[in-house]
N, C-alpha and C. Protein backbone atom coordinates (compact mmCIF):
# COMPACT_ATOMS: atom_id res chain seq x y z
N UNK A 1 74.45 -6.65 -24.27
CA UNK A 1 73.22 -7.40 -24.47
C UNK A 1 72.99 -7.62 -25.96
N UNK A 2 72.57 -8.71 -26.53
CA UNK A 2 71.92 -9.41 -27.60
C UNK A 2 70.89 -8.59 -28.04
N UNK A 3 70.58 -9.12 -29.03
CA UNK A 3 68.95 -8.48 -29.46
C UNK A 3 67.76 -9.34 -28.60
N UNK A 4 67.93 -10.14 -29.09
CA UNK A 4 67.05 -11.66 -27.70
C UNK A 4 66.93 -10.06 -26.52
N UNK A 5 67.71 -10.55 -25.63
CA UNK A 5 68.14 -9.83 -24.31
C UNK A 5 67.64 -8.29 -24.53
N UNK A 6 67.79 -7.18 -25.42
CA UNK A 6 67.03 -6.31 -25.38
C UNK A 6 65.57 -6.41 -25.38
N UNK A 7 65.29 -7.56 -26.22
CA UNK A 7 63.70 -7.46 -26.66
C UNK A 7 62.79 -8.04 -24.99
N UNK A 8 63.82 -8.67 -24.32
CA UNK A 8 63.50 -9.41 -23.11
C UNK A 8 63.01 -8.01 -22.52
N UNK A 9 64.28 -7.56 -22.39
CA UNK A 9 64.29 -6.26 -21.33
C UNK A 9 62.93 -5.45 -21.52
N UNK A 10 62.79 -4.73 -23.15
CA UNK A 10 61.88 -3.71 -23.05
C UNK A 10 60.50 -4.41 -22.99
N UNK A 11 60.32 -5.90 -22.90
CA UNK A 11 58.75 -6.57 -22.37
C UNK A 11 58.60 -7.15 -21.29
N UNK A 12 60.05 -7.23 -20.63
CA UNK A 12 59.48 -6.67 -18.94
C UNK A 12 59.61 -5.45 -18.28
N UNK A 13 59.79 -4.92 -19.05
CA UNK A 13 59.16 -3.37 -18.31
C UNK A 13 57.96 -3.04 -18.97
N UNK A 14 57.50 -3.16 -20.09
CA UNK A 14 56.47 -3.35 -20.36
C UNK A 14 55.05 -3.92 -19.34
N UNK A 15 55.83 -5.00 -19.37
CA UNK A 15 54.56 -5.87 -18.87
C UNK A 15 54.65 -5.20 -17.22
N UNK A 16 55.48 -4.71 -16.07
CA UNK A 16 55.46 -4.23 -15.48
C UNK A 16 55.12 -3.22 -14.90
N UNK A 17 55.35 -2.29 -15.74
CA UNK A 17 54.56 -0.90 -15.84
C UNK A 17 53.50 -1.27 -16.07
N UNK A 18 52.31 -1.48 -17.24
CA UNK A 18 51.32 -1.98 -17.73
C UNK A 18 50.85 -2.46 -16.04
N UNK A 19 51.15 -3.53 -15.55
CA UNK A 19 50.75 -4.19 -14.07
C UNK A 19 50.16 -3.71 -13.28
N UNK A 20 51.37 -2.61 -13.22
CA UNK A 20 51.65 -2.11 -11.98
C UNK A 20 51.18 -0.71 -11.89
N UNK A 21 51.09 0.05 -13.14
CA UNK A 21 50.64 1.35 -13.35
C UNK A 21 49.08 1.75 -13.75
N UNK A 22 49.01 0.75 -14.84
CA UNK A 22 47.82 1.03 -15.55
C UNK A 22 46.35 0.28 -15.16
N UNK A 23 46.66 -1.15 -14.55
CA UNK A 23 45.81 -2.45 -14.19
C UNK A 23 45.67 -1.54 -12.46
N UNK A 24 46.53 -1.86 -11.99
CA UNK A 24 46.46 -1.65 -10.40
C UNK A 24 45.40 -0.08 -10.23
N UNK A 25 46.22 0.87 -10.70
CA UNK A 25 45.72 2.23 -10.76
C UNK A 25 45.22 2.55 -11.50
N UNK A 26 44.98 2.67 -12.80
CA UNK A 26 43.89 3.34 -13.49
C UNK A 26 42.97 1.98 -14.84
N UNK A 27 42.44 1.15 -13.79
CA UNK A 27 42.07 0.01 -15.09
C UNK A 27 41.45 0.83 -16.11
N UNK A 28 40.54 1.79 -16.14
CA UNK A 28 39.85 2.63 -17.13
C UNK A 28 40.79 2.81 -18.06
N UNK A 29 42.16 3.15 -17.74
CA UNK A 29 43.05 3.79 -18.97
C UNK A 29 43.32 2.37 -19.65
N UNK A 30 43.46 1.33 -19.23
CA UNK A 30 43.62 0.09 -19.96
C UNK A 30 42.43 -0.42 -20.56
N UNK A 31 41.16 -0.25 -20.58
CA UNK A 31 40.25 -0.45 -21.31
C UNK A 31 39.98 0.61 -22.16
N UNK A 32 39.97 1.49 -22.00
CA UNK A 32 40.21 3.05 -23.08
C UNK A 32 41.24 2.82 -24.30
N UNK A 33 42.33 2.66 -23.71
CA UNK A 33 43.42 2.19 -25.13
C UNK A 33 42.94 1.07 -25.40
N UNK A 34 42.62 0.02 -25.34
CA UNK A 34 42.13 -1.34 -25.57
C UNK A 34 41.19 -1.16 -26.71
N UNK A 35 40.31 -0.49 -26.85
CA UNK A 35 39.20 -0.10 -27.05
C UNK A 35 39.78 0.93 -28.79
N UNK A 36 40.46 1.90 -28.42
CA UNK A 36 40.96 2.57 -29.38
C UNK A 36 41.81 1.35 -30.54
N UNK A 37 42.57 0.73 -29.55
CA UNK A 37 43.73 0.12 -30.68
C UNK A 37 42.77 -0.92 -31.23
N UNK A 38 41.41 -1.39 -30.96
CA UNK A 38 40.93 -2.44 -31.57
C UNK A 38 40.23 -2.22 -32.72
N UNK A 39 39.76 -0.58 -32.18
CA UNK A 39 38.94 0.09 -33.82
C UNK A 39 40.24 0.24 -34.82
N UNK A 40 41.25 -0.12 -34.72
CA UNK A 40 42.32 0.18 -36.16
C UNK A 40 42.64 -1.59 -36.24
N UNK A 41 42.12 -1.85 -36.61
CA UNK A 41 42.47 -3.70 -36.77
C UNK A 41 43.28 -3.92 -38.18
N UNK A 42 43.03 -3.01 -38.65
CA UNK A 42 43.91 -3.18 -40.08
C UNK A 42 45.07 -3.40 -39.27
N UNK A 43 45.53 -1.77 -39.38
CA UNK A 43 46.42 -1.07 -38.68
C UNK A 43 47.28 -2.08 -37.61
N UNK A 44 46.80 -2.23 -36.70
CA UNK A 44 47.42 -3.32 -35.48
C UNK A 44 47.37 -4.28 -35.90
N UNK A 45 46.73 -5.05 -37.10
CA UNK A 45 47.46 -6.70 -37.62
C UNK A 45 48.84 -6.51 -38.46
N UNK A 46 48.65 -4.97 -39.27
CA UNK A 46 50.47 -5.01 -39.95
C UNK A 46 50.98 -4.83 -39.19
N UNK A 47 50.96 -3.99 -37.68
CA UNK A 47 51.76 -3.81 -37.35
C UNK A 47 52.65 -5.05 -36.50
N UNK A 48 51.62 -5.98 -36.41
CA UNK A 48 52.35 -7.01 -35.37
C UNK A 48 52.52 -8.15 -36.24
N UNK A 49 52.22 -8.25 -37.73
CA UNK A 49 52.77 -8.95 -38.15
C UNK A 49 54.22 -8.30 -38.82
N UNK A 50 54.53 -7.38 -39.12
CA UNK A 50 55.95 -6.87 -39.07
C UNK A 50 56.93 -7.06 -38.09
N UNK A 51 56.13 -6.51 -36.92
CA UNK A 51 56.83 -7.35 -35.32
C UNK A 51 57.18 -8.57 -35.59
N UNK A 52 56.05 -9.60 -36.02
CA UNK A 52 56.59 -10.84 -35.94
C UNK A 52 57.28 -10.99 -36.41
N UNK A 53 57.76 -10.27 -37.61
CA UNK A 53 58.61 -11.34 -38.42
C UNK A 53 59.96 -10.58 -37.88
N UNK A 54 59.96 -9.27 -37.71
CA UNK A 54 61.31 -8.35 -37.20
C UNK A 54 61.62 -9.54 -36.16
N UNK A 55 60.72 -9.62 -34.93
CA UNK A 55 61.41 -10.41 -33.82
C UNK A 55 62.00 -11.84 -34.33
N UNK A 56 61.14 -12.57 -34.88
CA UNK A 56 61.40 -14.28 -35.27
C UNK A 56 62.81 -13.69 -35.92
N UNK A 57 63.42 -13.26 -36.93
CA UNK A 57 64.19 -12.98 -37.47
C UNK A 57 65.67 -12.34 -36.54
N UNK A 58 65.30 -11.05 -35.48
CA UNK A 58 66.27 -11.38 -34.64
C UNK A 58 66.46 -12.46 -33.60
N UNK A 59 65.28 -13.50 -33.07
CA UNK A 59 65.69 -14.37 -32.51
C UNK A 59 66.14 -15.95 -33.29
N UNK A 60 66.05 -16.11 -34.85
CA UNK A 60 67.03 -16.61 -34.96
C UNK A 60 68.35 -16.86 -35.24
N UNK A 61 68.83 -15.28 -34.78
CA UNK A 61 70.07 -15.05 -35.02
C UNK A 61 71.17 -15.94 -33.61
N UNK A 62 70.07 -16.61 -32.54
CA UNK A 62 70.61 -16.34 -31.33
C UNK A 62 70.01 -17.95 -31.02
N UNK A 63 68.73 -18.64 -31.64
CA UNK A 63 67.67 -19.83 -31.29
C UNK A 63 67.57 -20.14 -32.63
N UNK A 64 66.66 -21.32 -32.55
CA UNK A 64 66.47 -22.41 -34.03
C UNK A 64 65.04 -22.20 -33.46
N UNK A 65 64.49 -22.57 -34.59
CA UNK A 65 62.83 -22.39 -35.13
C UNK A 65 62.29 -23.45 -33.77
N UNK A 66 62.91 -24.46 -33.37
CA UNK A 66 62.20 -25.09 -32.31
C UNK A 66 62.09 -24.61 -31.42
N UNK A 67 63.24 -23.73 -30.57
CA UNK A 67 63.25 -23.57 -29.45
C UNK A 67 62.26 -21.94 -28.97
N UNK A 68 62.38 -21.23 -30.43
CA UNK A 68 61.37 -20.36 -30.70
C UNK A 68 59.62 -20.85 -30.28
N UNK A 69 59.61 -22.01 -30.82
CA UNK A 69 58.34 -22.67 -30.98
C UNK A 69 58.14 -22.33 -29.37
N UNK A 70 58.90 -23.32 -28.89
CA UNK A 70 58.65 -23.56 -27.27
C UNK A 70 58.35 -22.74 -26.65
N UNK A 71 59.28 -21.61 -26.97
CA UNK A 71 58.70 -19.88 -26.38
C UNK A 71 57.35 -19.61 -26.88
N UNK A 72 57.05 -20.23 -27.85
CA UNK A 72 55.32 -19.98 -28.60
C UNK A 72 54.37 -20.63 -27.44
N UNK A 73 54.65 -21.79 -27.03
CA UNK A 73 53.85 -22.92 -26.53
C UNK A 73 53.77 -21.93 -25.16
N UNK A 74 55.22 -22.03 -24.57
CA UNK A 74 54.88 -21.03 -23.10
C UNK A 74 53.63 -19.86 -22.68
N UNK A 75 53.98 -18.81 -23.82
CA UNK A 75 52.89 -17.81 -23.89
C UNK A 75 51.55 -18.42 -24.55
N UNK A 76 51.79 -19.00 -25.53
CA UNK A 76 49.94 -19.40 -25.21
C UNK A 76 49.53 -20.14 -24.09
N UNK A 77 50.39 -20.68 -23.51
CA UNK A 77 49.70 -21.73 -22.12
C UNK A 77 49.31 -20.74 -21.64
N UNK A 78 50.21 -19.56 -21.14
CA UNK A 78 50.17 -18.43 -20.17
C UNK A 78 48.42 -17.89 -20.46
N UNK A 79 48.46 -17.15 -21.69
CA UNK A 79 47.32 -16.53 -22.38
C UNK A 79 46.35 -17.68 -21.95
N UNK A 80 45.92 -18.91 -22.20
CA UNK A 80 44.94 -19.84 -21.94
C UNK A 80 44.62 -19.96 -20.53
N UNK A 81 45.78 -19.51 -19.75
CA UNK A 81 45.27 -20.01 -18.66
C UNK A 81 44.72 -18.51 -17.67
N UNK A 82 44.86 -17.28 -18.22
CA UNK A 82 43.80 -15.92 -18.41
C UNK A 82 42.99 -16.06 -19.24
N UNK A 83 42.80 -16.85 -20.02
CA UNK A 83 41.34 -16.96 -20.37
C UNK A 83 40.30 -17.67 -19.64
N UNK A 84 40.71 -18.80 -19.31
CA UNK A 84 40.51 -20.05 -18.83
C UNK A 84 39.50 -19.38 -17.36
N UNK A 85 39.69 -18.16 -16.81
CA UNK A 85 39.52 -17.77 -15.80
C UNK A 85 38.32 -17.37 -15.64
N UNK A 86 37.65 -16.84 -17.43
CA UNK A 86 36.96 -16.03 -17.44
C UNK A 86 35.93 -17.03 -18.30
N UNK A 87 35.18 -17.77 -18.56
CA UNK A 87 34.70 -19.06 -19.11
C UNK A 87 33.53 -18.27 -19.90
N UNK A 88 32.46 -17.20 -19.14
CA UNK A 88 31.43 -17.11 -19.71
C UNK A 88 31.70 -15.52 -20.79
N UNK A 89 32.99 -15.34 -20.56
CA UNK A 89 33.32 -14.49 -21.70
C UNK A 89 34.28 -14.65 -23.06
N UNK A 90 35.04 -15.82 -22.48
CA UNK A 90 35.93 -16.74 -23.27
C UNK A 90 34.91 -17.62 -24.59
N UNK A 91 33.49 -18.16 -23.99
CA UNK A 91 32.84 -18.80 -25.03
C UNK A 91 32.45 -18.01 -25.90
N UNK A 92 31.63 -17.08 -25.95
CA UNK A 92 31.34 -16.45 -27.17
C UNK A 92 32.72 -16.06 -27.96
N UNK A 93 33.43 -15.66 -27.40
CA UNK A 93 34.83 -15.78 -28.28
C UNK A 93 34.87 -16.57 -28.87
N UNK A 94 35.15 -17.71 -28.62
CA UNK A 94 35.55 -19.07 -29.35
C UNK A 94 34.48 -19.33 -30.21
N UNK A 95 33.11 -18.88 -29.68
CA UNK A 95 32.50 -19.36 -30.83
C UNK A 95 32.37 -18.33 -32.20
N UNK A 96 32.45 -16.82 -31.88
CA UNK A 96 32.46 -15.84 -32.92
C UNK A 96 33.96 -16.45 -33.54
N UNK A 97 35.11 -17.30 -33.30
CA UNK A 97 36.07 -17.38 -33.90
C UNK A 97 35.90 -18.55 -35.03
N UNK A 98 35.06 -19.38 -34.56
CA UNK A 98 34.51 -20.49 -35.51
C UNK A 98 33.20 -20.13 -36.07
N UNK A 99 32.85 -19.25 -35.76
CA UNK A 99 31.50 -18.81 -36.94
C UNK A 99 32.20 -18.03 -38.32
N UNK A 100 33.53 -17.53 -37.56
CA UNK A 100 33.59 -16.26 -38.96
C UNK A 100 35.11 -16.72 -39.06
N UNK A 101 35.60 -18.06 -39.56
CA UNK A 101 36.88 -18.16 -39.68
C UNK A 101 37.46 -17.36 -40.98
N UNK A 102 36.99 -16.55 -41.11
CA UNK A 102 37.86 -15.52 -42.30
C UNK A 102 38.49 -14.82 -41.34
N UNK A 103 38.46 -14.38 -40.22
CA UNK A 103 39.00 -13.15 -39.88
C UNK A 103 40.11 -13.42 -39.48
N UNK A 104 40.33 -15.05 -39.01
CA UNK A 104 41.77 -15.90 -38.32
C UNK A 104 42.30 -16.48 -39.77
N UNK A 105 42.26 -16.58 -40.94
CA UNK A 105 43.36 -16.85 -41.78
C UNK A 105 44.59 -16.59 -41.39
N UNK A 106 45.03 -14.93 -41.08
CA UNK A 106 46.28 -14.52 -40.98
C UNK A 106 46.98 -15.59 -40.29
N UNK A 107 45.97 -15.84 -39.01
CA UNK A 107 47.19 -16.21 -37.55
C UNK A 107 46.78 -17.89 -37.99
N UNK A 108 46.01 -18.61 -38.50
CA UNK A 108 46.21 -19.83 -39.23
C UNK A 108 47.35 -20.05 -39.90
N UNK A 109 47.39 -19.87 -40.64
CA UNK A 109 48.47 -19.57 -41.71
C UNK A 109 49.92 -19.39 -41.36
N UNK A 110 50.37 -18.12 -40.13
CA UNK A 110 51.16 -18.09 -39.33
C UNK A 110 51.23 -19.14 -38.71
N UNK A 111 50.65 -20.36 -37.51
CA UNK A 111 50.67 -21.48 -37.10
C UNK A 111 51.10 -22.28 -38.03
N UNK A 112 50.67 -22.86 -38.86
CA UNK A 112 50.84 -23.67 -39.87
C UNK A 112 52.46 -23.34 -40.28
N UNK A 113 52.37 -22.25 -40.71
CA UNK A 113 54.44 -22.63 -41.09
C UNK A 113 55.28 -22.86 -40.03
N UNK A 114 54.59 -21.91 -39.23
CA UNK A 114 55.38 -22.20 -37.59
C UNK A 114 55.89 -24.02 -37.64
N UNK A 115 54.50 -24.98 -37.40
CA UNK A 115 54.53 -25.70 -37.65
C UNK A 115 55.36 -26.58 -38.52
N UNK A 116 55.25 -26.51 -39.70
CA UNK A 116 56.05 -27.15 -40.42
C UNK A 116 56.66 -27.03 -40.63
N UNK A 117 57.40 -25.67 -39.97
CA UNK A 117 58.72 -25.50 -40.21
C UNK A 117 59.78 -25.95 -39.06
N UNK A 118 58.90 -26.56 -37.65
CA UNK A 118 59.66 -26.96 -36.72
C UNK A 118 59.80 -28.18 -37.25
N UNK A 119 58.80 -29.20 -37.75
CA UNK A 119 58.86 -30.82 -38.45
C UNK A 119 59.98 -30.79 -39.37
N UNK A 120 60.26 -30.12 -39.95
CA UNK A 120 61.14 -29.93 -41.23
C UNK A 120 62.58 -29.73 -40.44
N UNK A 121 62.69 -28.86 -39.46
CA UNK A 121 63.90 -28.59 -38.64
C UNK A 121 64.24 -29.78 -38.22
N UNK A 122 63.20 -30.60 -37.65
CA UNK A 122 63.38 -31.64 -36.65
C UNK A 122 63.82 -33.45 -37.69
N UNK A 123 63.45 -33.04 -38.48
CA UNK A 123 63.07 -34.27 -39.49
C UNK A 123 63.79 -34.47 -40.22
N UNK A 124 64.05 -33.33 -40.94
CA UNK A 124 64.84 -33.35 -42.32
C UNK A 124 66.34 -32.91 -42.01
């Protein structure tokens, strides 16, 4: 197996276990950690922006910045369409996200090269 193909593997068992263990049988323990990992926000934005770049970096050993993208587009549809479900808890979100756009720079910023770096792939 690839790196791609490992990283596949250990986020469907992830997401499986998580499902199947924690959601089904103990939702409390999934709002409990939820809850913990959100009071370290420093903390959990380096850490997943290190992720990001560790992963983007082994998957373009294997994909081009577009086809990466596409895998971007997939999971946010996915994510939108669990939000999408939940409307009267989804709005105040959206709107605390446009009242206090300091706190989304990071993942702006991240989009944006994403972005122009697929135009640039595609273009140039």
């Amino acid at each position: 197996m690839n790196a791609v193909e490992i990283i596949a593997l250990i986020f469907a068992i992830v997401v499986l276990v998580k499902t199947v263990a924690i959601i089904l049988v103990k939702p409390k323990l999934m709002l409990g950690l939820a809850e913990k990992m959100l009071k370290q926000r420093v903390l959990l934005t380096t850490v997943l922006l290190i992720g990001l770049g560790a992963v983007t970096y082994l998957f373009l050993q294997t994909m081009n910045i577009t086809q990466i993208f596409v895998g971007i587009i997939l999971g946010t549809s996915l994510f939108a369409l669990m939000m999408i479900q939940y409307p009267k808890a989804s709005k105040p979100l959206f709107n605390a996200i446009f009242k206090d756009k300091k706190k989304m720079w990071i993942a702006w910023i991240v989009w944006i090269v994403l972005a122009i770096w697929v135009l640039i792939s595609l273009f140039v």
